[in-house]
N, C-alpha and C. Protein backbone atom coordinates (compact mmCIF):
# COMPACT_ATOMS: atom_id res chain seq x y z
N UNK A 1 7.15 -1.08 10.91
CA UNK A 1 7.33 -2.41 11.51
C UNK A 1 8.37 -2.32 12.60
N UNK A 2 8.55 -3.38 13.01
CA UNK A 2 9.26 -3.18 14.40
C UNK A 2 10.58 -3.39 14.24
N UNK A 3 11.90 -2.81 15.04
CA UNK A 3 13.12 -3.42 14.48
C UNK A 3 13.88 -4.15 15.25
N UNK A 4 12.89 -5.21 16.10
CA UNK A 4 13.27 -5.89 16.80
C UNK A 4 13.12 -7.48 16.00
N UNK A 5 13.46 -8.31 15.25
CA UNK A 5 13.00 -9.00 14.50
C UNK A 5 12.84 -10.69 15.83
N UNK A 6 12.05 -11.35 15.45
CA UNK A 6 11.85 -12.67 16.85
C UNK A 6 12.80 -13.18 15.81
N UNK A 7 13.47 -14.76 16.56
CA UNK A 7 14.35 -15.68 15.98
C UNK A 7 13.81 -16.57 14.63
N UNK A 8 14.90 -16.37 14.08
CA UNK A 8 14.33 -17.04 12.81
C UNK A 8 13.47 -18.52 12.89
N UNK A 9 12.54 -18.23 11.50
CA UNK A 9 11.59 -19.31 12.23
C UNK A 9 11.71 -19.83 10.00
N UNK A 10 11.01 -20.58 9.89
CA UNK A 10 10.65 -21.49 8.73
C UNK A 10 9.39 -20.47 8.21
N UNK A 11 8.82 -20.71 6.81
CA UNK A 11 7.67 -19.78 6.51
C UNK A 11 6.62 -20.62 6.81
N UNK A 12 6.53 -21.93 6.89
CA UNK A 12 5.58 -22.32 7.57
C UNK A 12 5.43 -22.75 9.07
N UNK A 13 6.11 -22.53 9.95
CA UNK A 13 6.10 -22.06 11.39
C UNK A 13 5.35 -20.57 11.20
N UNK A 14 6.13 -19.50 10.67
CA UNK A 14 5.51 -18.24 11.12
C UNK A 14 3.78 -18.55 10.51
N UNK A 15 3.18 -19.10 9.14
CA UNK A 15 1.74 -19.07 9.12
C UNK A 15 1.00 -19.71 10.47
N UNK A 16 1.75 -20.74 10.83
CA UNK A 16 1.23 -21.57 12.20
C UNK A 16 1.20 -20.42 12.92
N UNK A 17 2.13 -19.68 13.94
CA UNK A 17 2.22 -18.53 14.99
C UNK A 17 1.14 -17.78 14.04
N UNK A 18 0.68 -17.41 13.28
CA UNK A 18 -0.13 -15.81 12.37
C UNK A 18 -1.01 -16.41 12.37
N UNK A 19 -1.57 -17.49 12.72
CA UNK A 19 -2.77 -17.34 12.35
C UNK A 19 -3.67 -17.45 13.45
N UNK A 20 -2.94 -17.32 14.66
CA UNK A 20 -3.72 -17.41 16.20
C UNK A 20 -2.70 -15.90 17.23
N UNK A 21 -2.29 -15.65 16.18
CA UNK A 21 -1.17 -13.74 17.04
C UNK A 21 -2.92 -12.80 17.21
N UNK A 22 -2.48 -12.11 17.93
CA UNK A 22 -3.32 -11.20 18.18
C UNK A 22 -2.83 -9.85 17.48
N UNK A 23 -1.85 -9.86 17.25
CA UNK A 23 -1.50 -8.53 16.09
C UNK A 23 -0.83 -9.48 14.91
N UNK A 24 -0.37 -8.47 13.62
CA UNK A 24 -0.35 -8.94 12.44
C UNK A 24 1.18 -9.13 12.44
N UNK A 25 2.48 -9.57 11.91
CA UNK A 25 3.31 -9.44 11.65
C UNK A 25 3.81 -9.84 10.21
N UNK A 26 4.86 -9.21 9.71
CA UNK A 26 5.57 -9.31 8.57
C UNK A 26 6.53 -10.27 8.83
N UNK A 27 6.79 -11.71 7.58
CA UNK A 27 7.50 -12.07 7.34
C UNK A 27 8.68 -11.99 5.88
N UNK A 28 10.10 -11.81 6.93
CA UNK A 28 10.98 -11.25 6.21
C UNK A 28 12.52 -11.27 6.54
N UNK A 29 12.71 -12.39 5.17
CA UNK A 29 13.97 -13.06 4.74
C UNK A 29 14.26 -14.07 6.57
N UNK A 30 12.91 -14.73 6.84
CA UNK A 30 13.47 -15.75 7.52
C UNK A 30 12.88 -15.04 9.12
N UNK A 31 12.70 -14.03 9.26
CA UNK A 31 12.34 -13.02 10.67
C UNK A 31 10.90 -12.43 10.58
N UNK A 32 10.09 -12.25 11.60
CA UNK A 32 8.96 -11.90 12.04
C UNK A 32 9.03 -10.74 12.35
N UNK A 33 8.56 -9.37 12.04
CA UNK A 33 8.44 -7.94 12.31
C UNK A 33 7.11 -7.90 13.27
N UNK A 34 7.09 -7.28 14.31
CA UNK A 34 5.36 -6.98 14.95
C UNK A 34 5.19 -5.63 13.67
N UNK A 35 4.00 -5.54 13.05
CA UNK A 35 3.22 -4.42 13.03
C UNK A 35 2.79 -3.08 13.90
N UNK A 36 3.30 -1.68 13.14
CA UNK A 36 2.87 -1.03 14.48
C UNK A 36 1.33 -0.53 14.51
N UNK A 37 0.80 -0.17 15.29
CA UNK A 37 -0.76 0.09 15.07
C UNK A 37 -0.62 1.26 14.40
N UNK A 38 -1.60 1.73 13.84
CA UNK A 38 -2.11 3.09 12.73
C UNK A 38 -2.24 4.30 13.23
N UNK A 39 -2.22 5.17 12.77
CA UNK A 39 -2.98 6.35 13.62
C UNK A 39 -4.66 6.42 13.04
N UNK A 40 -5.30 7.53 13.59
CA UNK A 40 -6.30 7.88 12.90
C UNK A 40 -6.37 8.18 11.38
N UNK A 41 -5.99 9.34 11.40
CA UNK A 41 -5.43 9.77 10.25
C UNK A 41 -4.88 8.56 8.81
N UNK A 42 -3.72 7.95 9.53
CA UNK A 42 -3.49 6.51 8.51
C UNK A 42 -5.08 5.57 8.26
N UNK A 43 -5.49 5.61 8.90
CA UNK A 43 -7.34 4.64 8.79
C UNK A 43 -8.35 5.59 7.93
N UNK A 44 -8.16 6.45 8.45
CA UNK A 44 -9.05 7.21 7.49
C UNK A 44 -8.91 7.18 5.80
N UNK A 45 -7.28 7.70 5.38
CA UNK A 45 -6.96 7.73 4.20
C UNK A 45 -7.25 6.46 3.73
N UNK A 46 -6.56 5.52 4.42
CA UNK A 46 -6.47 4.26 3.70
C UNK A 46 -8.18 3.77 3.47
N UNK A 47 -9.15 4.24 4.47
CA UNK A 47 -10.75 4.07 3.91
C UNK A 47 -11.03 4.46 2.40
N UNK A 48 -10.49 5.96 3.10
CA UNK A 48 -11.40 7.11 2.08
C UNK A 48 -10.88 5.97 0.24
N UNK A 49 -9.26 5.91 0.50
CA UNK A 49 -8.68 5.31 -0.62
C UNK A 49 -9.69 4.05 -1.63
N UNK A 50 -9.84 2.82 -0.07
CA UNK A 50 -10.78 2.05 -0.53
C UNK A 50 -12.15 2.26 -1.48
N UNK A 51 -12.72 2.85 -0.89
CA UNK A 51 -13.85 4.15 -1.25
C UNK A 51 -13.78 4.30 -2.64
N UNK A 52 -13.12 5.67 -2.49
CA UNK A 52 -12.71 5.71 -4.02
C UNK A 52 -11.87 5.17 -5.57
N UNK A 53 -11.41 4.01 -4.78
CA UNK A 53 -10.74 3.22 -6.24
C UNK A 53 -11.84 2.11 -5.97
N UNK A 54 -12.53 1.29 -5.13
CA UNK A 54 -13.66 0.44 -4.80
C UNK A 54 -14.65 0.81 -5.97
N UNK A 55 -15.00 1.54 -5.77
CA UNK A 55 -16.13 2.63 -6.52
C UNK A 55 -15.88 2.33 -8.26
N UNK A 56 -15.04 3.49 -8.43
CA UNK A 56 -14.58 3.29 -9.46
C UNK A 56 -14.36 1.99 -10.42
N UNK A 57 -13.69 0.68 -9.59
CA UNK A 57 -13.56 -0.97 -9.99
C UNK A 57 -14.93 -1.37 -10.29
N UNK A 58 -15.91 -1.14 -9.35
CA UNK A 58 -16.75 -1.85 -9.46
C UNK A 58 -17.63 -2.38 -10.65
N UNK A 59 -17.04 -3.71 -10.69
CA UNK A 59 -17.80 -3.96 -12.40
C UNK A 59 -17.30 -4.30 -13.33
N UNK A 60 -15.69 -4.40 -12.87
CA UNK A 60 -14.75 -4.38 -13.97
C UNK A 60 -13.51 -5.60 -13.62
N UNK A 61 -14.06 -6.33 -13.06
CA UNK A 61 -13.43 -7.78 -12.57
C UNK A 61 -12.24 -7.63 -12.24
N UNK A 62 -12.36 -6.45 -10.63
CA UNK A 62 -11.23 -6.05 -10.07
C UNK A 62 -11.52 -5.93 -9.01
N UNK A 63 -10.67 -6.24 -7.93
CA UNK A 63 -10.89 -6.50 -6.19
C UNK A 63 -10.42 -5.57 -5.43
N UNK A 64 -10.91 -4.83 -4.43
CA UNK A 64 -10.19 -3.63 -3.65
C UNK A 64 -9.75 -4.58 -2.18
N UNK A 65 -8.72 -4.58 -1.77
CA UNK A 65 -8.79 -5.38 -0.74
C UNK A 65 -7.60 -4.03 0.63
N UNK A 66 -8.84 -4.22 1.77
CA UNK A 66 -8.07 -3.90 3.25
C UNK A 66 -6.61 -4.20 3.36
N UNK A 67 -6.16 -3.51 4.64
CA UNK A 67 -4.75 -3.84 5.27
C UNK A 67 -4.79 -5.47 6.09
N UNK A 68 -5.96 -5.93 6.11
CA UNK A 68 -6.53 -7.25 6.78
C UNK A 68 -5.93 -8.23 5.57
N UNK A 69 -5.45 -8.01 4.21
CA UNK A 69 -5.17 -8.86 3.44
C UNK A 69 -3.96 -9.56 3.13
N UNK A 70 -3.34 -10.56 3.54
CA UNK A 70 -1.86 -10.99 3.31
C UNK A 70 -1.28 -10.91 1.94
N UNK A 71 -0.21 -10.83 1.86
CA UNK A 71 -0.01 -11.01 0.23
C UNK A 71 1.38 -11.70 0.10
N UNK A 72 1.65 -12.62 -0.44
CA UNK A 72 3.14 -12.98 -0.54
C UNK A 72 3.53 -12.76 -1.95
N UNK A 73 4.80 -12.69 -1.49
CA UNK A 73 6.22 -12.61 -2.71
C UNK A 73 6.75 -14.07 -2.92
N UNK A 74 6.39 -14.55 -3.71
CA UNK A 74 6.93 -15.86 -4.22
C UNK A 74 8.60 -15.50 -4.07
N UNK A 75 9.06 -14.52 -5.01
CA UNK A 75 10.26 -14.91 -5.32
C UNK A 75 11.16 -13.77 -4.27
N UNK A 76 10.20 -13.70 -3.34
CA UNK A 76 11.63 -13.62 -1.98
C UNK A 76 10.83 -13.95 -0.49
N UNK A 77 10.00 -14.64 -1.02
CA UNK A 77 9.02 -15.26 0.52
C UNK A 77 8.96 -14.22 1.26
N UNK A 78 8.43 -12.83 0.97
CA UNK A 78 7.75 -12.04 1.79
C UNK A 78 6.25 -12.31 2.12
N UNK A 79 6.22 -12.05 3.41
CA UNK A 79 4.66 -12.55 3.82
C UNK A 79 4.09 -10.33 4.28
N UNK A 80 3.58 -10.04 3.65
CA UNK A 80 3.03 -8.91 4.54
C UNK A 80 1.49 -8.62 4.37
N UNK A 81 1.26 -7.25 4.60
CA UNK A 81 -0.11 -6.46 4.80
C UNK A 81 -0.07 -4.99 4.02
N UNK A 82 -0.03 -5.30 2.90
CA UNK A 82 0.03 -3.68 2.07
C UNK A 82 -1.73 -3.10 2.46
N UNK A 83 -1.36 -1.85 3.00
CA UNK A 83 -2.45 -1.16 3.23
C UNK A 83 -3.54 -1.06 2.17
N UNK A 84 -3.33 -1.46 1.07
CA UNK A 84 -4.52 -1.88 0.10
C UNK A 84 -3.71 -2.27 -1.07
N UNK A 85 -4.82 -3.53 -1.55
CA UNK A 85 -4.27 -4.32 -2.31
C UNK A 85 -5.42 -4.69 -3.52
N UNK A 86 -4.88 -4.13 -4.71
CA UNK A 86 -6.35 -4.90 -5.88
C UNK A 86 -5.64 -5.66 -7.01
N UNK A 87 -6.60 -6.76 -6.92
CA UNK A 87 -6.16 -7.49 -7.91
C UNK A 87 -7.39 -7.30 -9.25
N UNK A 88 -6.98 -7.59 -10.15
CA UNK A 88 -7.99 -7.57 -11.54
C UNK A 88 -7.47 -9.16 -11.81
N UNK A 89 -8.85 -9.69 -12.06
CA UNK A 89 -8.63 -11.18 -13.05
C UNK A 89 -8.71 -12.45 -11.71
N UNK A 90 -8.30 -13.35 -11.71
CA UNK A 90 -8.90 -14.17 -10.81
C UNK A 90 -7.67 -13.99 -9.83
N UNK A 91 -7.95 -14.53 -8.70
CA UNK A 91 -7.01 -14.22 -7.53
C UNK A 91 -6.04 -15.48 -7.39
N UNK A 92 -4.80 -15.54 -7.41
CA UNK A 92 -3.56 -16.30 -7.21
C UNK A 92 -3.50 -16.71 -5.64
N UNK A 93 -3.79 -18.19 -4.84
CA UNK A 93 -3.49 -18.11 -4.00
C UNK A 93 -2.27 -18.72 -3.40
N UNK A 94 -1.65 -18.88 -2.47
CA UNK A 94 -0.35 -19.28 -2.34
C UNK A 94 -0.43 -20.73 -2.15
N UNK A 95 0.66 -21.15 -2.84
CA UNK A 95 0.76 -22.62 -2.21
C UNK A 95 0.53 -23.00 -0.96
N UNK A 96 1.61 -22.27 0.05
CA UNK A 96 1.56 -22.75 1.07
C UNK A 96 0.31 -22.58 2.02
N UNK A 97 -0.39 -21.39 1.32
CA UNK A 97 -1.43 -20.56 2.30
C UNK A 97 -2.24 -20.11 1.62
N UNK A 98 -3.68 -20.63 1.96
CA UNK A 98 -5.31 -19.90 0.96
C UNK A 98 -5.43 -18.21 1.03
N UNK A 99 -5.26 -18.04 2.46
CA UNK A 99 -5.26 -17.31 3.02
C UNK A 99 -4.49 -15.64 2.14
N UNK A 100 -3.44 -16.14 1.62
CA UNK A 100 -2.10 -15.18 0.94
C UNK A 100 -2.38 -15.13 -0.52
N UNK A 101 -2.34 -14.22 -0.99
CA UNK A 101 -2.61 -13.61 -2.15
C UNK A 101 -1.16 -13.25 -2.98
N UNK A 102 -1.13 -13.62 -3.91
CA UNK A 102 0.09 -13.34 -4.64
C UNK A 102 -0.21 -12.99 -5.99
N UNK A 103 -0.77 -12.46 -6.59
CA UNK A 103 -0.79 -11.42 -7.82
C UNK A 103 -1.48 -10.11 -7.75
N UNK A 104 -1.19 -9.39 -6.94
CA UNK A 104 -1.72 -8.39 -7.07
C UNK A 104 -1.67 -7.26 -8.36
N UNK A 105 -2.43 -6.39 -8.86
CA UNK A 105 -1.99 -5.39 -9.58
C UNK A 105 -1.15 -3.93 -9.36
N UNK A 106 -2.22 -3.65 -8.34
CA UNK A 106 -1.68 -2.25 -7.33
C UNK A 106 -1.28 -2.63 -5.92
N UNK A 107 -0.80 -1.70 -5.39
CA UNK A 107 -0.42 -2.21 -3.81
C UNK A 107 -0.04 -0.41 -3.54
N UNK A 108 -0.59 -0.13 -2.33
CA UNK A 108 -0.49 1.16 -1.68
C UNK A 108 0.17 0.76 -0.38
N UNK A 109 0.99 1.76 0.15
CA UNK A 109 1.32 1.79 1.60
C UNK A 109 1.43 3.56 1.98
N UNK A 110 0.53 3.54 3.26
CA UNK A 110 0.63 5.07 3.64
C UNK A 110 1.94 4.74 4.33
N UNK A 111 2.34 6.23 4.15
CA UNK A 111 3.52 6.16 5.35
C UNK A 111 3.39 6.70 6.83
N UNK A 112 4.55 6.21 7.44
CA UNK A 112 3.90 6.33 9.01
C UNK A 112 5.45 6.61 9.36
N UNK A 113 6.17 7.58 10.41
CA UNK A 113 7.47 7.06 10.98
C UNK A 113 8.33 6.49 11.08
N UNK A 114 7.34 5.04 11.42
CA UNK A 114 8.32 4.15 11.74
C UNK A 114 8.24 2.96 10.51
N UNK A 115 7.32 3.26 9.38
CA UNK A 115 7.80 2.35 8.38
C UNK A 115 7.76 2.58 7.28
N UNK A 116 8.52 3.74 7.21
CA UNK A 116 8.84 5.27 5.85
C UNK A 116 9.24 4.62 5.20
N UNK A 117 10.91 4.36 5.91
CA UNK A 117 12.52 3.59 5.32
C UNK A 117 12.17 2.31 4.55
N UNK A 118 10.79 2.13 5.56
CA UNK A 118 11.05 0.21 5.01
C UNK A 118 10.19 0.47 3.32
N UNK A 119 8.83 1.00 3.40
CA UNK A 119 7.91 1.07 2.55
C UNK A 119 8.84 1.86 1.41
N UNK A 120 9.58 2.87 1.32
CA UNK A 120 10.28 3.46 0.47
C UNK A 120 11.29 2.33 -0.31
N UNK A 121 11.96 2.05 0.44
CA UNK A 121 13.25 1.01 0.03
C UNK A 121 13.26 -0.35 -0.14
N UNK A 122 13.87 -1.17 1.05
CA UNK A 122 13.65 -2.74 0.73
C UNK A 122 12.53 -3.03 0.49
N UNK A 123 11.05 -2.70 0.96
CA UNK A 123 9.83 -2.98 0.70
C UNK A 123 9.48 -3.22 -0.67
N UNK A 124 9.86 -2.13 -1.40
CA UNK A 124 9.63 -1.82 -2.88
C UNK A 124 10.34 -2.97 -3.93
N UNK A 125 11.34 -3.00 -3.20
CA UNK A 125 12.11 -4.02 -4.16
C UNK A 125 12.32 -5.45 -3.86
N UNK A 126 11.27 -5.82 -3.01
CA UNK A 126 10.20 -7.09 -2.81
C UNK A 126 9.30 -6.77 -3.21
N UNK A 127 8.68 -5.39 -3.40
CA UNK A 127 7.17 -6.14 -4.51
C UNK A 127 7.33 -5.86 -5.76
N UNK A 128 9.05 -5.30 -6.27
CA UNK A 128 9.26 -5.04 -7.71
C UNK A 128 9.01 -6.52 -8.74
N UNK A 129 9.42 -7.39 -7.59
CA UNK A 129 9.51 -9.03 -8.26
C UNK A 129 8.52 -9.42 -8.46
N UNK A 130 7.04 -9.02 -8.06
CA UNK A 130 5.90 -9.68 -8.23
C UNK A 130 5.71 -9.29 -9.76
N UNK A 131 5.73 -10.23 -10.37
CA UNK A 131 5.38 -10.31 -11.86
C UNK A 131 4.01 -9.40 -12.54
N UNK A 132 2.73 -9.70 -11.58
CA UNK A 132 1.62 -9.16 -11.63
C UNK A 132 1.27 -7.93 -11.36
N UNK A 133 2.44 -6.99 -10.58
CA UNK A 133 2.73 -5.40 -10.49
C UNK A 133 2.13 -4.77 -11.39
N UNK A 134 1.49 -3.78 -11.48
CA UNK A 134 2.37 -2.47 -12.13
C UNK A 134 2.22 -1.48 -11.83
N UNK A 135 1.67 -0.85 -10.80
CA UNK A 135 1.69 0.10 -9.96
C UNK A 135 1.97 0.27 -8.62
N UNK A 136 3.03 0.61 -7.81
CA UNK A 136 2.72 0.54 -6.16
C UNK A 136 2.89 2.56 -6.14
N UNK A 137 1.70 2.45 -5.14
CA UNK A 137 1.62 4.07 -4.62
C UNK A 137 2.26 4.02 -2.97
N UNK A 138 3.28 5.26 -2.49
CA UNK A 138 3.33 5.72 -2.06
C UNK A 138 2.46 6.73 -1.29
N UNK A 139 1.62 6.90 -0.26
CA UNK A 139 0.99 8.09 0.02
C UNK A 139 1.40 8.77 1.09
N UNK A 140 1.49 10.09 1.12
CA UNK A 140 2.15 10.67 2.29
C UNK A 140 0.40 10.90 3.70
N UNK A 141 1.07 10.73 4.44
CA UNK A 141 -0.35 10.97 5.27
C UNK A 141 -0.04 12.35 6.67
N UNK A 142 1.16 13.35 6.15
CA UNK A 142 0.61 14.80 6.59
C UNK A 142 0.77 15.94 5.58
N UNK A 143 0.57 14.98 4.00
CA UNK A 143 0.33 16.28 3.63
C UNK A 143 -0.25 15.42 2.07
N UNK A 144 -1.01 16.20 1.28
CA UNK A 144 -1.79 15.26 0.24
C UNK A 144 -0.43 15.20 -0.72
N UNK A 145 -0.29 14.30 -1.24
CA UNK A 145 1.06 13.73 -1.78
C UNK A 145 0.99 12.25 -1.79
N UNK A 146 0.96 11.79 -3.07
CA UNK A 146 0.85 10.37 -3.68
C UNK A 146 1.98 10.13 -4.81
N UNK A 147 2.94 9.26 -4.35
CA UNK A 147 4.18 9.18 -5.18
C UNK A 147 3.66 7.44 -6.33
N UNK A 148 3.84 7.87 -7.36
CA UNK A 148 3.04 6.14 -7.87
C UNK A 148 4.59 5.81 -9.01
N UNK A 149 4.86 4.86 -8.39
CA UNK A 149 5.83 3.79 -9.11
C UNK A 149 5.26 3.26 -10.13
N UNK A 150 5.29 3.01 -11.38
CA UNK A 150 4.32 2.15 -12.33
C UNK A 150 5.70 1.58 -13.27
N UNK A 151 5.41 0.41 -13.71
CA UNK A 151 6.08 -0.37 -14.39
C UNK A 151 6.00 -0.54 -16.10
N UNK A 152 7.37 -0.26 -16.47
CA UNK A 152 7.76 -0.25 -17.75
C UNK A 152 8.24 -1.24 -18.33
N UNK A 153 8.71 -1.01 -19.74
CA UNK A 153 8.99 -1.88 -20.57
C UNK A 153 10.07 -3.16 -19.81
N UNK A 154 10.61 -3.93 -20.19
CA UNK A 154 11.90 -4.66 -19.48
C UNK A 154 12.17 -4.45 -17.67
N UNK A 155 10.83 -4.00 -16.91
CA UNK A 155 10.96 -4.28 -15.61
C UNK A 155 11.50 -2.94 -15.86
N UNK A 156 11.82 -2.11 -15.55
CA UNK A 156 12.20 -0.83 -15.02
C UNK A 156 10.68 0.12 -14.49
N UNK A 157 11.17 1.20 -13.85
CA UNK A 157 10.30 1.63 -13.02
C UNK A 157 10.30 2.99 -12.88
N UNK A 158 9.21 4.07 -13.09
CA UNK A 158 9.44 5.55 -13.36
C UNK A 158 8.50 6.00 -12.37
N UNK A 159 8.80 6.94 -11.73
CA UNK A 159 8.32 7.65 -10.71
C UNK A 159 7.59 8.90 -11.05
N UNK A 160 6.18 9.18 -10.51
CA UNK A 160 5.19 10.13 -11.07
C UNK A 160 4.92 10.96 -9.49
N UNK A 161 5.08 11.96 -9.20
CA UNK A 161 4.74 12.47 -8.16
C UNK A 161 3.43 13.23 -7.95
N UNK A 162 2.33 13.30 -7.14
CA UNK A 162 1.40 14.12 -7.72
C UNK A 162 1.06 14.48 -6.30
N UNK A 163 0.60 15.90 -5.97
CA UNK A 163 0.54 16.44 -4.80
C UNK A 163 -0.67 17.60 -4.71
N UNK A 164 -1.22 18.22 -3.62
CA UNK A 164 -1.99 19.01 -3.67
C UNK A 164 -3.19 18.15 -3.51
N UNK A 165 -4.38 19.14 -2.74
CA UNK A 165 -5.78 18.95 -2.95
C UNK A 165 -6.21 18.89 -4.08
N UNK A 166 -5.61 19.96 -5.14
CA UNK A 166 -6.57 20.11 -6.57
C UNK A 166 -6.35 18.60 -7.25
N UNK A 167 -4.69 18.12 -6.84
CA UNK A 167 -4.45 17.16 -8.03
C UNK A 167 -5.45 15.71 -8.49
N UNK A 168 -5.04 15.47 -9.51
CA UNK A 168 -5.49 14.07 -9.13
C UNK A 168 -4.45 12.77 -10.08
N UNK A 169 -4.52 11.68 -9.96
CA UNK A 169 -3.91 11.31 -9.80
C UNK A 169 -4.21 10.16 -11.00
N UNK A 170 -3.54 9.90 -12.16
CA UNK A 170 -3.97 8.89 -12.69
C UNK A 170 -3.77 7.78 -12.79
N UNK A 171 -4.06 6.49 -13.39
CA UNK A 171 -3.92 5.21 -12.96
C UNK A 171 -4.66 4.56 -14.37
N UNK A 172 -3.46 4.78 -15.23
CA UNK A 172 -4.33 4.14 -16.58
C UNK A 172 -4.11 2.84 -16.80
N UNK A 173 -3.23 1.86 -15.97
CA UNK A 173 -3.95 0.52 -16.05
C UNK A 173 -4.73 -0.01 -15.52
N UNK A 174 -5.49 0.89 -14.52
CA UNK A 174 -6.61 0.65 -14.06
C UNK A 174 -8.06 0.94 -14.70
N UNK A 175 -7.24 1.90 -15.65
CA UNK A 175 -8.05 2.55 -16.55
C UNK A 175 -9.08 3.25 -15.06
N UNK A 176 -8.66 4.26 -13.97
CA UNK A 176 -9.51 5.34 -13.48
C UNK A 176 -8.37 6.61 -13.20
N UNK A 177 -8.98 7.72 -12.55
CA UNK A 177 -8.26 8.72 -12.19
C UNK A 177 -9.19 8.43 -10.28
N UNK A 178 -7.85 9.14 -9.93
CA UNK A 178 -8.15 9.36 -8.50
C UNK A 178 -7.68 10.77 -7.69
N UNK A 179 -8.83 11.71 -7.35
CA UNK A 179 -8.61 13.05 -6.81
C UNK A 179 -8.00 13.32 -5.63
N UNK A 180 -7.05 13.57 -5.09
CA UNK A 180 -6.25 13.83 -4.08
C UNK A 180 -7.11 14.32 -3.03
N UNK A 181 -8.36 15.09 -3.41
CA UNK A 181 -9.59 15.50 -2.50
C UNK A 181 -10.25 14.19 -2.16
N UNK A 182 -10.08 13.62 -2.59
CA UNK A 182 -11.10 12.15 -1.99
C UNK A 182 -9.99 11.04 -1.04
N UNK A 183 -9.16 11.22 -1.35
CA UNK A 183 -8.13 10.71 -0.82
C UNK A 183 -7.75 11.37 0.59
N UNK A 184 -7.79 12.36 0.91
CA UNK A 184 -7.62 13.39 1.95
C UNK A 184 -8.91 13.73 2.57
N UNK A 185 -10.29 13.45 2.25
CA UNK A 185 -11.64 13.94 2.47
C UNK A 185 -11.31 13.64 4.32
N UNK A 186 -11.67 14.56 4.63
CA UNK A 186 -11.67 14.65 6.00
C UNK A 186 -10.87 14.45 6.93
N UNK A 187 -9.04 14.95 6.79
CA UNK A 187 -7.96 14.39 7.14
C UNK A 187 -7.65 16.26 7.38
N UNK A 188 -7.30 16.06 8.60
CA UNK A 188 -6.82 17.40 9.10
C UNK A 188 -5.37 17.91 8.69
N UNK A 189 -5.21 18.71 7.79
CA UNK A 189 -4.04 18.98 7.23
C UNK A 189 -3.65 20.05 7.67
N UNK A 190 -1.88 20.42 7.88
CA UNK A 190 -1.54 21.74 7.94
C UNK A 190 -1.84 22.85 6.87
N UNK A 191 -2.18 24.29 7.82
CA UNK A 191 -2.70 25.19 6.65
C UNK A 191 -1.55 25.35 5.50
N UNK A 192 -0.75 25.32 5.33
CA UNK A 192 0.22 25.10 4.12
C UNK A 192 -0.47 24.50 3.13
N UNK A 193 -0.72 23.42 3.14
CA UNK A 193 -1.47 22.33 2.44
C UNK A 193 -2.92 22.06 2.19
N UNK A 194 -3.62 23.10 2.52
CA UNK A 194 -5.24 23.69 2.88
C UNK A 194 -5.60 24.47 1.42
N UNK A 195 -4.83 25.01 1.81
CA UNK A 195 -5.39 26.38 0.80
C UNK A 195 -3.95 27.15 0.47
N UNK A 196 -3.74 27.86 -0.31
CA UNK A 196 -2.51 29.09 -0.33
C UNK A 196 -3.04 30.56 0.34
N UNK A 197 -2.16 31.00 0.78
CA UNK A 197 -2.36 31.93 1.49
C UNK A 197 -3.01 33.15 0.83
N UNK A 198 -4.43 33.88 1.38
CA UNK A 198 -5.05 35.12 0.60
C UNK A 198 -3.65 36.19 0.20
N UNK A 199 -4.09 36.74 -0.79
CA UNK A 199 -2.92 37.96 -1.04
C UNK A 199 -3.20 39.20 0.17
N UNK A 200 -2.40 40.24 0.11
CA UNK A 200 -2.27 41.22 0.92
C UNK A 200 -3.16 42.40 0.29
N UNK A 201 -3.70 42.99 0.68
CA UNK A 201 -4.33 44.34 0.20
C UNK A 201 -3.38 45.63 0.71
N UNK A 202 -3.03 46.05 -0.03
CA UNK A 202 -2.00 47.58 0.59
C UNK A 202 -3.26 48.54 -0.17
């Protein structure tokens, strides 16, 4: 996101401006972020992602939803765009806005440069408050690497790292698994991260 924030505005001023902007922005603690555009690479994963947890849901009264999807934080009036968002069970919409979704189950964000810091840190601990949590993934997008936050007893939060082409990745309140190969399917990776290197013949 951008770290130029516009002047503070009301949360219902910024839905008025968002819903006729020509790009997307984040609202946060009172300030408007522009969105930065994606790369290739970020579009692809975040497809392939759709794809394969889509797939998997289907049938099981659970929603895969795009980066096109708003979602708010009740209890710190974040307005954003998690690069994919599923809800299971009927969909929560916001008071103020049909449009905004507020119970999600999972929430993914690839990372990108310029919104590592945010998606790692303050990000996280605006969607720790969403009651309806219990998983947010981390995905790295230059190298296969999916970090998944999942939620414990009394709100606390344990970190599962899972990496590699071979891995895969589980997600048992979703009740599916997800292969790091499907997640990466057609994403140009450094040879490090390809394959391991053949041995030597002497």
């Amino acid at each position: 996101m951008s770290s130029m924030p516009d002047p503070y505005l009301p949360p219902e001023q910024y839905l008025e401006l968002e819903a006729d902007a020509l790009i997307k922005h984040e609202y946060v603690n009172g300030f408007l972020y522009a969105m930065a555009g994606a790369s290739p690479e970020h579009n692809a994963i975040s497809a392939n992602m759709i794809i394969s947890i889509g797939g998997r849901l289907k049938g099981r009264g659970c929603r895969v939803f795009t980066s096109d999807q708003r979602v708010r934080v009740p209890q710190t009036d974040l307005y954003t765009y998690p690069d994919l968002t599923v809800i299971c069970g009927p969909m929560n919409r916001d008071d103020r806005d049909p449009l905004s979704l507020t119970n999600p189950t999972l929430l993914a964000e690839i990372l990108s440069p310029s919104s590592e810091a945010w998606d790692r840190g303050a990000k996280f601990v605006h969607y720790q408050a969403l009651d309806s949590l219990t998983d947010y993934l981390v995905v790295s997008q230059d190298q296969p690497r999916i970090e998944r936050h999942y939620r414990q007893a009394e709100d606390t939060w344990l970190l599962q790292v899972v990496q590699g082409l071979d891995a895969v990745l589980s997600l048992p309140n979703l009740g599916l698994e997800l292969p790091l190969a499907e997640v990466y399917d057609g994403i140009e990776l450094p040879p490090l991260f390809v394959s391991p290197a053949a041995p030597h013949a002497f």
